[in-house]
Each structure stands twice: as structure tokens, then as C-alpha cells.
PDB file of N, CA and C in Angstrom:
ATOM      1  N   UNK A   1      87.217 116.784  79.417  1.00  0.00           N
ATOM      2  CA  UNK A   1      87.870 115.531  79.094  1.00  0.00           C
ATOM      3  C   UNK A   1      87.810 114.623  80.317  1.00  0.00           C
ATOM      4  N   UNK A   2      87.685 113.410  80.036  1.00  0.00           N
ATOM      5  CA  UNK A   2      87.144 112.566  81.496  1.00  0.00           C
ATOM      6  C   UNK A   2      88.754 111.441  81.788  1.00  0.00           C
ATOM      7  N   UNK A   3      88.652 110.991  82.564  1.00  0.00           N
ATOM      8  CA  UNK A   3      89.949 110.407  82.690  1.00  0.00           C
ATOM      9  C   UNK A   3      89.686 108.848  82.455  1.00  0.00           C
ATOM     10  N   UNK A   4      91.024 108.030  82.031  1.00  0.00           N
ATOM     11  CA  UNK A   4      90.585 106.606  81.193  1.00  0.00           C
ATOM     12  C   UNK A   4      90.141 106.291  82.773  1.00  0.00           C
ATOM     13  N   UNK A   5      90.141 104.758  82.435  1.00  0.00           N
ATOM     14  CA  UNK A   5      89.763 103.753  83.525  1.00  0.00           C
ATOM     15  C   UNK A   5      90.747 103.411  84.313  1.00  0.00           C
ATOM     16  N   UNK A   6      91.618 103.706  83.972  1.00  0.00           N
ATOM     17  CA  UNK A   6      93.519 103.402  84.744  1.00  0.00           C
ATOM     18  C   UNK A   6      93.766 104.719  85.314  1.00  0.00           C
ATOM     19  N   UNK A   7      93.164 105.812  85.224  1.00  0.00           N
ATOM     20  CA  UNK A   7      93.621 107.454  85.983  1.00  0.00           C
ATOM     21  C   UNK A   7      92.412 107.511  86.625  1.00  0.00           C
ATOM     22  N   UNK A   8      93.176 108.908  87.590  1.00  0.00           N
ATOM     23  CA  UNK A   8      92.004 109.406  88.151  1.00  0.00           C
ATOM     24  C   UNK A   8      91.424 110.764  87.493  1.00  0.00           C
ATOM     25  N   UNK A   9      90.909 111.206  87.881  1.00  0.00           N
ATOM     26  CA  UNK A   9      89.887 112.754  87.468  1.00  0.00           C
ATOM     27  C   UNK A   9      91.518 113.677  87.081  1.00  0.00           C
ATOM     28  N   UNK A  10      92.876 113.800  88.015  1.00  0.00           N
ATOM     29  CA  UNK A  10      93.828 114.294  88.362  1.00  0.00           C
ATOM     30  C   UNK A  10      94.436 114.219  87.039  1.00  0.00           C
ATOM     31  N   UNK A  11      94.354 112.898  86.748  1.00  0.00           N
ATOM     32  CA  UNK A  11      95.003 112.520  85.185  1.00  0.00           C
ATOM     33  C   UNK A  11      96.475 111.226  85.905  1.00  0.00           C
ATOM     34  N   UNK A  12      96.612 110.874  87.218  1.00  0.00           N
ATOM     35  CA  UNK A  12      97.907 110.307  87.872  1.00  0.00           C
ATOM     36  C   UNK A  12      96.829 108.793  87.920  1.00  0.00           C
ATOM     37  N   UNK A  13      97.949 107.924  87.549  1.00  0.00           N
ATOM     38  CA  UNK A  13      97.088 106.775  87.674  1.00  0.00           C
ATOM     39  C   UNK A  13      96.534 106.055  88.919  1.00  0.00           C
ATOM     40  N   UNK A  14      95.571 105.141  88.833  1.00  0.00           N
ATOM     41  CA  UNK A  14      94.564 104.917  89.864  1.00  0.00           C
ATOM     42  C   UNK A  14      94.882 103.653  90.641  1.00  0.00           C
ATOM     43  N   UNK A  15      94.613 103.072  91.280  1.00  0.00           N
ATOM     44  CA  UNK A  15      94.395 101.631  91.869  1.00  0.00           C
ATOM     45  C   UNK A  15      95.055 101.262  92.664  1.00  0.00           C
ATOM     46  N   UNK A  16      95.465 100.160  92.997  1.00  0.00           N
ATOM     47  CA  UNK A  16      96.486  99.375  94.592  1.00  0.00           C
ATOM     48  C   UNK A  16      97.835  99.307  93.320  1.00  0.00           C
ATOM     49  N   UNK A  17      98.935  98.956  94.625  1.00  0.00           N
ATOM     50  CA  UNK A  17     100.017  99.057  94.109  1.00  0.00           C
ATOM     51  C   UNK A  17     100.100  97.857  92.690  1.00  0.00           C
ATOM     52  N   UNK A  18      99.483  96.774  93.839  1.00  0.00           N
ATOM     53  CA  UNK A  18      99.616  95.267  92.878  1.00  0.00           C
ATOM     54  C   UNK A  18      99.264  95.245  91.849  1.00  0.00           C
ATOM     55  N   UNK A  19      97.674  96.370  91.108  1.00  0.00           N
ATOM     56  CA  UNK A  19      97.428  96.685  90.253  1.00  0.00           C
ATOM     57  C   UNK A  19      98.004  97.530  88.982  1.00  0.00           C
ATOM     58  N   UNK A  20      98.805  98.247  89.752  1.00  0.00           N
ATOM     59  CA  UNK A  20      99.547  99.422  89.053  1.00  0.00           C
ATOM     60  C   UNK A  20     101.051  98.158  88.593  1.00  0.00           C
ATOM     61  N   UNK A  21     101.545  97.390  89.456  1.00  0.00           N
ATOM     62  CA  UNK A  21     102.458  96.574  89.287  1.00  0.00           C
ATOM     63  C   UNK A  21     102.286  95.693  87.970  1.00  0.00           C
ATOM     64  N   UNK A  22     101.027  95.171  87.960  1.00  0.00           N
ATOM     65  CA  UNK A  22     100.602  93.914  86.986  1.00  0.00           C
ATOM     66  C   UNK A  22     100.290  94.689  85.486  1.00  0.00           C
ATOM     67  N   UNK A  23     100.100  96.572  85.591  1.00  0.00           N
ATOM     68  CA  UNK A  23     100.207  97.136  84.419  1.00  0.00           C
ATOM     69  C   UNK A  23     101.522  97.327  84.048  1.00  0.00           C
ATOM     70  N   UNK A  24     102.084  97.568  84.722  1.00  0.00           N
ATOM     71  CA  UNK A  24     103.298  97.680  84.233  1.00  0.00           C
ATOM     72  C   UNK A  24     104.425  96.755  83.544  1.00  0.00           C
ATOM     73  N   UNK A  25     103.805  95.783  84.317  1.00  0.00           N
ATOM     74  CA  UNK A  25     104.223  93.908  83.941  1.00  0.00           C
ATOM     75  C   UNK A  25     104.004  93.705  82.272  1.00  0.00           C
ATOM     76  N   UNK A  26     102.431  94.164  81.867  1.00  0.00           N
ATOM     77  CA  UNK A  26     101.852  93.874  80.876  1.00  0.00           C
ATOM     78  C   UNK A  26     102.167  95.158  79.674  1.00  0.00           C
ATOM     79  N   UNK A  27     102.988  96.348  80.185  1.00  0.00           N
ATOM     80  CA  UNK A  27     103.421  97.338  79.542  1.00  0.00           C
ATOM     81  C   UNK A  27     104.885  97.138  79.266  1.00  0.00           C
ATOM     82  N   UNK A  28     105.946  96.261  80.176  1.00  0.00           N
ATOM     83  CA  UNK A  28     106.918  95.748  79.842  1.00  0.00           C
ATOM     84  C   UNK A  28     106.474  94.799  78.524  1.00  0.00           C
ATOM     85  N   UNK A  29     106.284  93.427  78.788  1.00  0.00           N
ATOM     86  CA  UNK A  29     106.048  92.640  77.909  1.00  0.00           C
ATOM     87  C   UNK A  29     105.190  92.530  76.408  1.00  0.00           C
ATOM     88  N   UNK A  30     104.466  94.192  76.458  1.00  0.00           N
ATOM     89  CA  UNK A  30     104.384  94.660  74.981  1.00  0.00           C
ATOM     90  C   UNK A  30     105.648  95.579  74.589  1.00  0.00           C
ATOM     91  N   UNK A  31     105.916  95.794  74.916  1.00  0.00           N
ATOM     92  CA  UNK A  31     107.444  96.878  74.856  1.00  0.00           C
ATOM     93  C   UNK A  31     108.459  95.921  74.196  1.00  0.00           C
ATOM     94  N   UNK A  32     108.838  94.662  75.155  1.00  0.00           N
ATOM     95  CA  UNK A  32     109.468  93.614  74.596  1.00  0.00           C
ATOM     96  C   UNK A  32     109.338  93.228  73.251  1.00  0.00           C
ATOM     97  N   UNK A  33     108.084  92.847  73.081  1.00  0.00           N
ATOM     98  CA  UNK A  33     107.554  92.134  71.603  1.00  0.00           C
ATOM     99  C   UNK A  33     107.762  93.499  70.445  1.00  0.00           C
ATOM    100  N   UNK A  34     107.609  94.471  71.158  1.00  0.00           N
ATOM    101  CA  UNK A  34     107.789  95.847  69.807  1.00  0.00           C
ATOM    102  C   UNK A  34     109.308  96.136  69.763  1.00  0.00           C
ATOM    103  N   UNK A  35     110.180  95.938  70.765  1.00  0.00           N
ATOM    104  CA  UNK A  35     111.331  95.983  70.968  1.00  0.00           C
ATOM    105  C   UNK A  35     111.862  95.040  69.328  1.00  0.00           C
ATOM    106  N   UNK A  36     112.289  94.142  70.183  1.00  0.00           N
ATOM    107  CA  UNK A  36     112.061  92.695  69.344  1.00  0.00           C
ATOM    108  C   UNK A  36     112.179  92.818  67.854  1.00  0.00           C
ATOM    109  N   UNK A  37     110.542  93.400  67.577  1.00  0.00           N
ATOM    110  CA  UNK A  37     110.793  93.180  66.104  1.00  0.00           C
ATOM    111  C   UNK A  37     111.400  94.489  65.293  1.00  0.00           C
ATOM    112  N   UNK A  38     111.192  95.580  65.925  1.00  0.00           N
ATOM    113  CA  UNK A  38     111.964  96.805  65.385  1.00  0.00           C
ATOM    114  C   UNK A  38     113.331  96.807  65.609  1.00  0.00           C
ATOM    115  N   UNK A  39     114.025  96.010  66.468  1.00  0.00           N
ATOM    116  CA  UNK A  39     115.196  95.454  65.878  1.00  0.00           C
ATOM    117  C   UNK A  39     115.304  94.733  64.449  1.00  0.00           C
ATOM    118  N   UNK A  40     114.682  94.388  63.641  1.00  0.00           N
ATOM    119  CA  UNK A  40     114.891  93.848  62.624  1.00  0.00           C
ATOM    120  C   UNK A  40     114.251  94.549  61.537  1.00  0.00           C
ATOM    121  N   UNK A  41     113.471  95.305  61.567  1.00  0.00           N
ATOM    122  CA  UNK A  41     112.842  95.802  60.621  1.00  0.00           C
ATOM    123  C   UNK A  41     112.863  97.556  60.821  1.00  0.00           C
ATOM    124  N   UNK A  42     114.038  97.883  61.529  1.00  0.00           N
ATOM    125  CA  UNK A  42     114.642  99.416  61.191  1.00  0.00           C
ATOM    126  C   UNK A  42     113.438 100.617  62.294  1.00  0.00           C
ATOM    127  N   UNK A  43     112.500 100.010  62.351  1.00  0.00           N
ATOM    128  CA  UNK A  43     111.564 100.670  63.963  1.00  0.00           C
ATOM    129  C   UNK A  43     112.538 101.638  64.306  1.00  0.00           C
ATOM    130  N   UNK A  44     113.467 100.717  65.358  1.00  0.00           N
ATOM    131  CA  UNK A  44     114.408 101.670  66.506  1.00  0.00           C
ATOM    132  C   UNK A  44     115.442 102.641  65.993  1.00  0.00           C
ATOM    133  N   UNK A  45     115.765 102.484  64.539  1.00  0.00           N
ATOM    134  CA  UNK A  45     116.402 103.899  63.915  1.00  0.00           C
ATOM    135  C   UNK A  45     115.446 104.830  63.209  1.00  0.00           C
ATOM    136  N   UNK A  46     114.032 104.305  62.927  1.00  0.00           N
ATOM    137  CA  UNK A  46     113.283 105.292  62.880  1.00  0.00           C
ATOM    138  C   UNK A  46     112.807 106.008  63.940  1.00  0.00           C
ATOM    139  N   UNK A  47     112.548 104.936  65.038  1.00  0.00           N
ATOM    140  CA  UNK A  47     112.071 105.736  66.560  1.00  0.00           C
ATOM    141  C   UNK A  47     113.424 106.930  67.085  1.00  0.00           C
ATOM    142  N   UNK A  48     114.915 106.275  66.724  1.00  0.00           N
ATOM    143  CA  UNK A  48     115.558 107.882  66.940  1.00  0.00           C
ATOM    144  C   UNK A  48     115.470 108.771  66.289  1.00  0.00           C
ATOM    145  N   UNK A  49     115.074 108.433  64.847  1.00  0.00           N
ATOM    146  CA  UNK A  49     115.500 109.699  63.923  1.00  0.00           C
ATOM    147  C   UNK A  49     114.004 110.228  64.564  1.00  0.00           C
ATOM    148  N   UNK A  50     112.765 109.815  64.606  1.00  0.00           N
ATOM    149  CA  UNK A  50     111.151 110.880  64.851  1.00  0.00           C
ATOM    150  C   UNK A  50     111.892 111.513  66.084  1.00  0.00           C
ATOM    151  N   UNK A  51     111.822 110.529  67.286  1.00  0.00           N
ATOM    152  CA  UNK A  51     111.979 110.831  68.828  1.00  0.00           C
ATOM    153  C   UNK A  51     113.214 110.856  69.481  1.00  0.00           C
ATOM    154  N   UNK A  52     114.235 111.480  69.526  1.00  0.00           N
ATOM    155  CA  UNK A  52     115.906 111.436  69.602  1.00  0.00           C
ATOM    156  C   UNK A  52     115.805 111.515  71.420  1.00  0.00           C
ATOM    157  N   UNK A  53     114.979 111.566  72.127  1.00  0.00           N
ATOM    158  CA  UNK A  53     114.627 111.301  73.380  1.00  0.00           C
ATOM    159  C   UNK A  53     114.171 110.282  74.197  1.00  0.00           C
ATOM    160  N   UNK A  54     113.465 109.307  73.214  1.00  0.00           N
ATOM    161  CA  UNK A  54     112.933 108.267  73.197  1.00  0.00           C
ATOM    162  C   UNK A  54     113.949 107.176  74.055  1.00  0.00           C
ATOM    163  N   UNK A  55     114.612 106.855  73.617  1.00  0.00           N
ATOM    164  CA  UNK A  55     115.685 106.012  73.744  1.00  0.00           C
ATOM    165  C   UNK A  55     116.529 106.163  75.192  1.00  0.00           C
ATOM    166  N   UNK A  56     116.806 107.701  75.583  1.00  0.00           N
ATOM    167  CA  UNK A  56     117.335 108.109  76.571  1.00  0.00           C
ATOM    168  C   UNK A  56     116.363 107.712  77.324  1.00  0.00           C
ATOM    169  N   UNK A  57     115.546 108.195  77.385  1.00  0.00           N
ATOM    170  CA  UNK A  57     114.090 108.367  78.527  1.00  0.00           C
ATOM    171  C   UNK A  57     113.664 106.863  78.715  1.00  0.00           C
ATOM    172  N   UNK A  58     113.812 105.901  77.993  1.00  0.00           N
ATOM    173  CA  UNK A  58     113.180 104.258  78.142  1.00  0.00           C
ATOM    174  C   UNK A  58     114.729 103.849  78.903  1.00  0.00           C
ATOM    175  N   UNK A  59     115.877 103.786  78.801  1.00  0.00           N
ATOM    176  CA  UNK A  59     116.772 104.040  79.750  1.00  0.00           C
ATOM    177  C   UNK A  59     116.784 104.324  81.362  1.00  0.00           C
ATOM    178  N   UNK A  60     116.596 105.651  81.302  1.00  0.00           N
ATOM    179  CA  UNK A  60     116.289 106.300  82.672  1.00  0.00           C
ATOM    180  C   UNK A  60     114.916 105.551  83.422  1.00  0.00           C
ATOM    181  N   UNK A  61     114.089 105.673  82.937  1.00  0.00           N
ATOM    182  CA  UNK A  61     113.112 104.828  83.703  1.00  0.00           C
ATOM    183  C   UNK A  61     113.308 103.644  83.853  1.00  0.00           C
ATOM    184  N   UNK A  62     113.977 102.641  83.249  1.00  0.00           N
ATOM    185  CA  UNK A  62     114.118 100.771  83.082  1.00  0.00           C
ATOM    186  C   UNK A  62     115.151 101.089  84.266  1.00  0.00           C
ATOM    187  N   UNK A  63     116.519 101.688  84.247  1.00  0.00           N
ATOM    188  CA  UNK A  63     117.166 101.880  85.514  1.00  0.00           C
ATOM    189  C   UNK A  63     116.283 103.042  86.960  1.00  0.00           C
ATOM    190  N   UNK A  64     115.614 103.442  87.041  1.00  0.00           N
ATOM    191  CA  UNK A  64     115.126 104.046  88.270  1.00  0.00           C
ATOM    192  C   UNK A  64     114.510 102.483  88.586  1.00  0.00           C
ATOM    193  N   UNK A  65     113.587 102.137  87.683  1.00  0.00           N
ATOM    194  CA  UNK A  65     112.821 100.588  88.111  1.00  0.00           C
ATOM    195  C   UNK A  65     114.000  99.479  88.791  1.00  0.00           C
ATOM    196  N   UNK A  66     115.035  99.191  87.975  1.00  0.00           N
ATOM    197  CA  UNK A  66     115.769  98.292  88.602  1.00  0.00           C
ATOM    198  C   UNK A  66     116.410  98.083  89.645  1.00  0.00           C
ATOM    199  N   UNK A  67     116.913  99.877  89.779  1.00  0.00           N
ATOM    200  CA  UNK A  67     117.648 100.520  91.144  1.00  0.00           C
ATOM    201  C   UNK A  67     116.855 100.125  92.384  1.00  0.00           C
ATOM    202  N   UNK A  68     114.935 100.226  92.531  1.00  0.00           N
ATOM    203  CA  UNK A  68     114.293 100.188  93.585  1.00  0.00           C
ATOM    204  C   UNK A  68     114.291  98.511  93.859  1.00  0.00           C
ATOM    205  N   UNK A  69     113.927  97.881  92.412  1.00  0.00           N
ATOM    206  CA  UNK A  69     113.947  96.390  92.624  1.00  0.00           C
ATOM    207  C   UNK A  69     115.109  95.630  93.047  1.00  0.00           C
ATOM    208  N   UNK A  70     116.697  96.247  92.580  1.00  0.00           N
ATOM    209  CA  UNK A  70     117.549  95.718  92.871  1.00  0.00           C
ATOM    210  C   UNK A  70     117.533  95.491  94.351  1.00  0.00           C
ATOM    211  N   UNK A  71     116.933  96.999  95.334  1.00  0.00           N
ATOM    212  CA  UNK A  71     117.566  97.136  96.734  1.00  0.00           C
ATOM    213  C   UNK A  71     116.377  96.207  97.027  1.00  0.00           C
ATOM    214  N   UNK A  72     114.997  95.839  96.967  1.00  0.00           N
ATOM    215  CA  UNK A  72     114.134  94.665  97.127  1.00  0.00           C
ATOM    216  C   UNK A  72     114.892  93.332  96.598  1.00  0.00           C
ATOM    217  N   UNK A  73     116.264  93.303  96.174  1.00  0.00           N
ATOM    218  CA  UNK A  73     116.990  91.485  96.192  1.00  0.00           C
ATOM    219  C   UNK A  73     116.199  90.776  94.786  1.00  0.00           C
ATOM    220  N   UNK A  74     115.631  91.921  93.936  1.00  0.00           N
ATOM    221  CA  UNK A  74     115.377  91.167  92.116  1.00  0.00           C
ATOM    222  C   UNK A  74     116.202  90.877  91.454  1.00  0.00           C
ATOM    223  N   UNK A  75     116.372  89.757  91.169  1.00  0.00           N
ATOM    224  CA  UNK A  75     117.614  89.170  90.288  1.00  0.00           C
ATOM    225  C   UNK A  75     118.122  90.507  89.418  1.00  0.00           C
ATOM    226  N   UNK A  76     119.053  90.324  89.220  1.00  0.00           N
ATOM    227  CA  UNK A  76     119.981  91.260  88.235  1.00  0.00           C
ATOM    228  C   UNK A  76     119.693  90.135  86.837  1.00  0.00           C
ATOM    229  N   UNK A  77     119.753  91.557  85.459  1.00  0.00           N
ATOM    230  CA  UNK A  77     119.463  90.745  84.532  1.00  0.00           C
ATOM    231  C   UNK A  77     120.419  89.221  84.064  1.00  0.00           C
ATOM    232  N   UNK A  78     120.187  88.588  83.442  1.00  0.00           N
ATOM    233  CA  UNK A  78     121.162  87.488  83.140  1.00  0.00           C
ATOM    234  C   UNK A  78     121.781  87.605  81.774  1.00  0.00           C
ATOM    235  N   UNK A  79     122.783  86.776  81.456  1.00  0.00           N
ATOM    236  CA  UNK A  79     123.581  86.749  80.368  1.00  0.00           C
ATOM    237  C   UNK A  79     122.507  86.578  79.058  1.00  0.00           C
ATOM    238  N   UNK A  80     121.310  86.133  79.222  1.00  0.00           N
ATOM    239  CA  UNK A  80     120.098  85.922  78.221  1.00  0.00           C
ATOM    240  C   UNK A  80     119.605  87.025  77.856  1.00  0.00           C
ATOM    241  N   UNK A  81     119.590  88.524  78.951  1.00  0.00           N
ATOM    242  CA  UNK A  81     119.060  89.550  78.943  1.00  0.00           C
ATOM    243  C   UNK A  81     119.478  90.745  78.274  1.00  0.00           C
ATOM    244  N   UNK A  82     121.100  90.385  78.280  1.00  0.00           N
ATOM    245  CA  UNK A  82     121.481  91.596  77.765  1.00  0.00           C
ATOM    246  C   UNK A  82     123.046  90.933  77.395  1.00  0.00           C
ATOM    247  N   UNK A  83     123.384  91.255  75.761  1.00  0.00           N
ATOM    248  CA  UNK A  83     124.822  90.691  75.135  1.00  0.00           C
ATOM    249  C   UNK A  83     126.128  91.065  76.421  1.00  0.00           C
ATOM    250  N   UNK A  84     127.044  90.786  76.518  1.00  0.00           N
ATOM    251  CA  UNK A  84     128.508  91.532  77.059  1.00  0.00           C
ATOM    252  C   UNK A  84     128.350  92.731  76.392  1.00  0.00           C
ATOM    253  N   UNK A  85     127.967  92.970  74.494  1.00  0.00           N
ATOM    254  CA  UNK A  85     128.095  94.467  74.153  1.00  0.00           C
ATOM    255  C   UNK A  85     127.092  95.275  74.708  1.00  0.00           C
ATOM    256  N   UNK A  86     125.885  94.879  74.815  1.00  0.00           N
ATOM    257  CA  UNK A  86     125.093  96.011  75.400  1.00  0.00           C
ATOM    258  C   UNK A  86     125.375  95.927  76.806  1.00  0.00           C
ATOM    259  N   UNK A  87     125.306  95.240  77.808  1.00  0.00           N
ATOM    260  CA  UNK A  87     125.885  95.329  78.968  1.00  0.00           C
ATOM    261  C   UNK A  87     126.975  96.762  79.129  1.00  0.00           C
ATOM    262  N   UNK A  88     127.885  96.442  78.495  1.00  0.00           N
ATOM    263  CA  UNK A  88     129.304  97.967  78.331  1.00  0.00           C
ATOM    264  C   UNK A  88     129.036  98.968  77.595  1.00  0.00           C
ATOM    265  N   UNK A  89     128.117  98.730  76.538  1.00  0.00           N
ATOM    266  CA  UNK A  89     127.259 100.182  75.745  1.00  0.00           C
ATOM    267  C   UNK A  89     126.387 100.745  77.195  1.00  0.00           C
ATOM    268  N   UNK A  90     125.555 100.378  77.310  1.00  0.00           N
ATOM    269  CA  UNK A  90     124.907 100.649  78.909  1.00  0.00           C
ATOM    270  C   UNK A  90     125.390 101.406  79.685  1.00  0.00           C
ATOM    271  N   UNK A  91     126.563 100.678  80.438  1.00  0.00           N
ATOM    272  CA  UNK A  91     127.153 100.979  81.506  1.00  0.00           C
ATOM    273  C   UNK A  91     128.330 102.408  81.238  1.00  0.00           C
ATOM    274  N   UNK A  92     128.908 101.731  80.115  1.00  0.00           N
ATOM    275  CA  UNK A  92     129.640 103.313  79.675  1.00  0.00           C
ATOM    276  C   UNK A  92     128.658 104.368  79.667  1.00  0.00           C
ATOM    277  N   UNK A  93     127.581 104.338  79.006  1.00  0.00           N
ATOM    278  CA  UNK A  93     126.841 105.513  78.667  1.00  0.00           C
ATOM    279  C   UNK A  93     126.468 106.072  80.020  1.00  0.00           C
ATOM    280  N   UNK A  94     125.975 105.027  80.990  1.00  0.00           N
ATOM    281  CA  UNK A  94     125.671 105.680  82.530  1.00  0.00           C
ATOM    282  C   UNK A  94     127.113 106.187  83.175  1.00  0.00           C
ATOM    283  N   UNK A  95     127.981 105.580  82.745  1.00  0.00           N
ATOM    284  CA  UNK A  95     128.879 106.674  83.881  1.00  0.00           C
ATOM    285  C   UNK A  95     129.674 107.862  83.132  1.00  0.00           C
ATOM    286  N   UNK A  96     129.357 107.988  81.755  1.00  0.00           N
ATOM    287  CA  UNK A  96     129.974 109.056  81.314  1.00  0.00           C
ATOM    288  C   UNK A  96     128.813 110.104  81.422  1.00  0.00           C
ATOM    289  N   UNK A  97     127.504 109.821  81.817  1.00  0.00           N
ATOM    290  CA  UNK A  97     126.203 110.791  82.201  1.00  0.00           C
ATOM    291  C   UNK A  97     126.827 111.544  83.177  1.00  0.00           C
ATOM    292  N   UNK A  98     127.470 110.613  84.345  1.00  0.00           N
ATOM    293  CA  UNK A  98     127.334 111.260  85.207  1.00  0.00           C
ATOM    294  C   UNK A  98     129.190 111.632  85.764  1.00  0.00           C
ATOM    295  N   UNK A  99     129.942 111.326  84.507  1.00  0.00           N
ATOM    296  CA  UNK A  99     131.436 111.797  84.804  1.00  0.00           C
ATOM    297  C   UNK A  99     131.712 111.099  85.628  1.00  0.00           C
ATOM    298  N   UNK A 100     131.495 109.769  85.265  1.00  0.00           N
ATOM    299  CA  UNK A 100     132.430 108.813  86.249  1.00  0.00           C
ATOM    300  C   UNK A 100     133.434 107.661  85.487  1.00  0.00           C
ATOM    301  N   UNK A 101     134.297 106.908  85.838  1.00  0.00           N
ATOM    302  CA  UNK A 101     135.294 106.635  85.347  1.00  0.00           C
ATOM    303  C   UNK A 101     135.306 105.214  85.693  1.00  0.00           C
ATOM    304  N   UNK A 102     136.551 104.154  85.604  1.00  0.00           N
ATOM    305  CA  UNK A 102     135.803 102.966  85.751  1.00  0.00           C
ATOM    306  C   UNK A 102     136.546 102.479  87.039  1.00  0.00           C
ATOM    307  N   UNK A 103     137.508 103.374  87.929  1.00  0.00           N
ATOM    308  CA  UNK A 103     137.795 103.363  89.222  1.00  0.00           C
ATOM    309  C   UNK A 103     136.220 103.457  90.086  1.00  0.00           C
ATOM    310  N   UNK A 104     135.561 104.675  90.157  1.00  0.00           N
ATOM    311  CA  UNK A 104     134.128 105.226  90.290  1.00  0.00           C
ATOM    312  C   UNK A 104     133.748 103.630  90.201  1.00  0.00           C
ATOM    313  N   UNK A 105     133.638 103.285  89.289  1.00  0.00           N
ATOM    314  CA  UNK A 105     132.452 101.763  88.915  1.00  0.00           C
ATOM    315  C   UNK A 105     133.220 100.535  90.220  1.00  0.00           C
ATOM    316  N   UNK A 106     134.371 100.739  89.604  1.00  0.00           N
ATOM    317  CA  UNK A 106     135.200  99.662  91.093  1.00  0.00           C
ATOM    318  C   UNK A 106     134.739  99.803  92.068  1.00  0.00           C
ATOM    319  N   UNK A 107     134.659 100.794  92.865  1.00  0.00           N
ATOM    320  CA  UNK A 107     134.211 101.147  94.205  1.00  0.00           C
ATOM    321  C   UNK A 107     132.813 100.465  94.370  1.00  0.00           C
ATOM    322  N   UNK A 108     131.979 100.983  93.392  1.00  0.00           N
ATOM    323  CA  UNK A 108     130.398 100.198  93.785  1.00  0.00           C
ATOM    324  C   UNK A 108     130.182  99.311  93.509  1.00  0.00           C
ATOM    325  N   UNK A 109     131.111  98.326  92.268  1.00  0.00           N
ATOM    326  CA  UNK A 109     131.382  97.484  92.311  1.00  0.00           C
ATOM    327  C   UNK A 109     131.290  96.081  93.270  1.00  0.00           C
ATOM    328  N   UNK A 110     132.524  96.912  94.121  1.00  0.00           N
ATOM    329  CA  UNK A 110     133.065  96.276  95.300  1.00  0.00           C
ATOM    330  C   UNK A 110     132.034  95.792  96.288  1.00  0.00           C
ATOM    331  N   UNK A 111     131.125  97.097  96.749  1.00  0.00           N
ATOM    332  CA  UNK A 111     129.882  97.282  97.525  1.00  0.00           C
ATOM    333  C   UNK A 111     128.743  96.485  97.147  1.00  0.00           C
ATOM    334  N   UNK A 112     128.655  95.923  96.096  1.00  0.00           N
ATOM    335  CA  UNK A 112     126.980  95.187  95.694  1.00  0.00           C
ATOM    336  C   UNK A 112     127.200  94.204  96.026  1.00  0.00           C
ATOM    337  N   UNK A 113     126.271  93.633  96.484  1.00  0.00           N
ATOM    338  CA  UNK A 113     125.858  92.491  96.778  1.00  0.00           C
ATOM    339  C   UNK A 113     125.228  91.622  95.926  1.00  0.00           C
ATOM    340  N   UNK A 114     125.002  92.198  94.720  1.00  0.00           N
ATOM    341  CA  UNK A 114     124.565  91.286  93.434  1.00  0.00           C
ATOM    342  C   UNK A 114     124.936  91.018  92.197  1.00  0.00           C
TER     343      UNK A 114
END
């Protein structure tokens, strides 16, 4: 089996960072548009009922991404990006992952700078 044009022989993907950056750019913004419309046409409760992992795992990676970009000074999302309800669906779900409470959230709260 030979590896695409985006991997190497290894199977780990290939190229300069900026390259690997501008795929990922263009792997967000199809994600978006499929996002989008499977909100309306039942997609994302079929994507839990096939893939009940799915959902967790696009989570965990969108926050590891934001965590590195945040400490690089990338805007935090805006009120356009995400409702007040998903904002607190979100955020509850991350600190009850990790058994934290909303004193826990105060503290780091306090500490950001963004």
C-alpha cells in the first residue's frame, strides 16, 4: 500500500508546518459546512447513534488545538461562534471530565488573560 500525497511511506503526515496548517484550515472549513447542515437534517444524531465517539473525540481535538493557539494570543471564540447554551453545555461537560467544580473554573478563570 503506498502512502497518499499528504503522508509519508510511515503513514504520519508530510510537509512544512505552514502546509500541514493550511490543511487543516481547509479540513476545518469542510467540517463547518457538514457541521452546518447536519444540524438540520438529523446527520449529527445519526453520526451519534453509528459513531457514539465521534462527537467526544471532535471535542478533544478542537480543545487541544485551541489550548496551543490560545497560549500563541488567538482570539477566543466570539459570541457568533458559539450560543451562551453551547458555551455552558461545553464547559460543564469539560469540567465534569475532569471532576472539577465551578470554584476549580474561578480560579483559572481569574488567571486568563483572555
Amino acid at each position: 500500500m503506498s502512502a497518499s500525497p499528504s503522508e509519508s511511506p510511515s503513514g504520519q503526515p508530510s510537509g512544512s508546518p505552514a502546509a500541514r496548517a493550511g490543511r487543516i484550515a481547509a479540513l476545518v472549513d469542510e467540517l463547518a459546512g457538514e457541521v452546518e447542515v447536519g444540524l438540520g437534517d438529523g446527520a449529527l444524531a445519526a453520526l451519534v447513534a453509528a459513531h457514539p465517539d465521534a462527537a467526544r473525540r471532535l471535542v478533544a481535538v478542537a480543545a487541544r488545538a485551541y489550548a496551543v493557539a490560545a497560549e500563541e494570543d488567538a482570539p477566543a471564540p466570539s459570541g457568533t461562534d458559539l450560543t451562551p447554551t453551547e458555551a455552558v453545555v461545553l464547559a460543564t461537560a469539560a469540567l465534569r471530565a475532569h471532576d472539577l467544580n465551578p470554584f476549580d473554573l474561578a480560579l483559572w478563570f481569574s488567571r486568563s488573560t483572555s
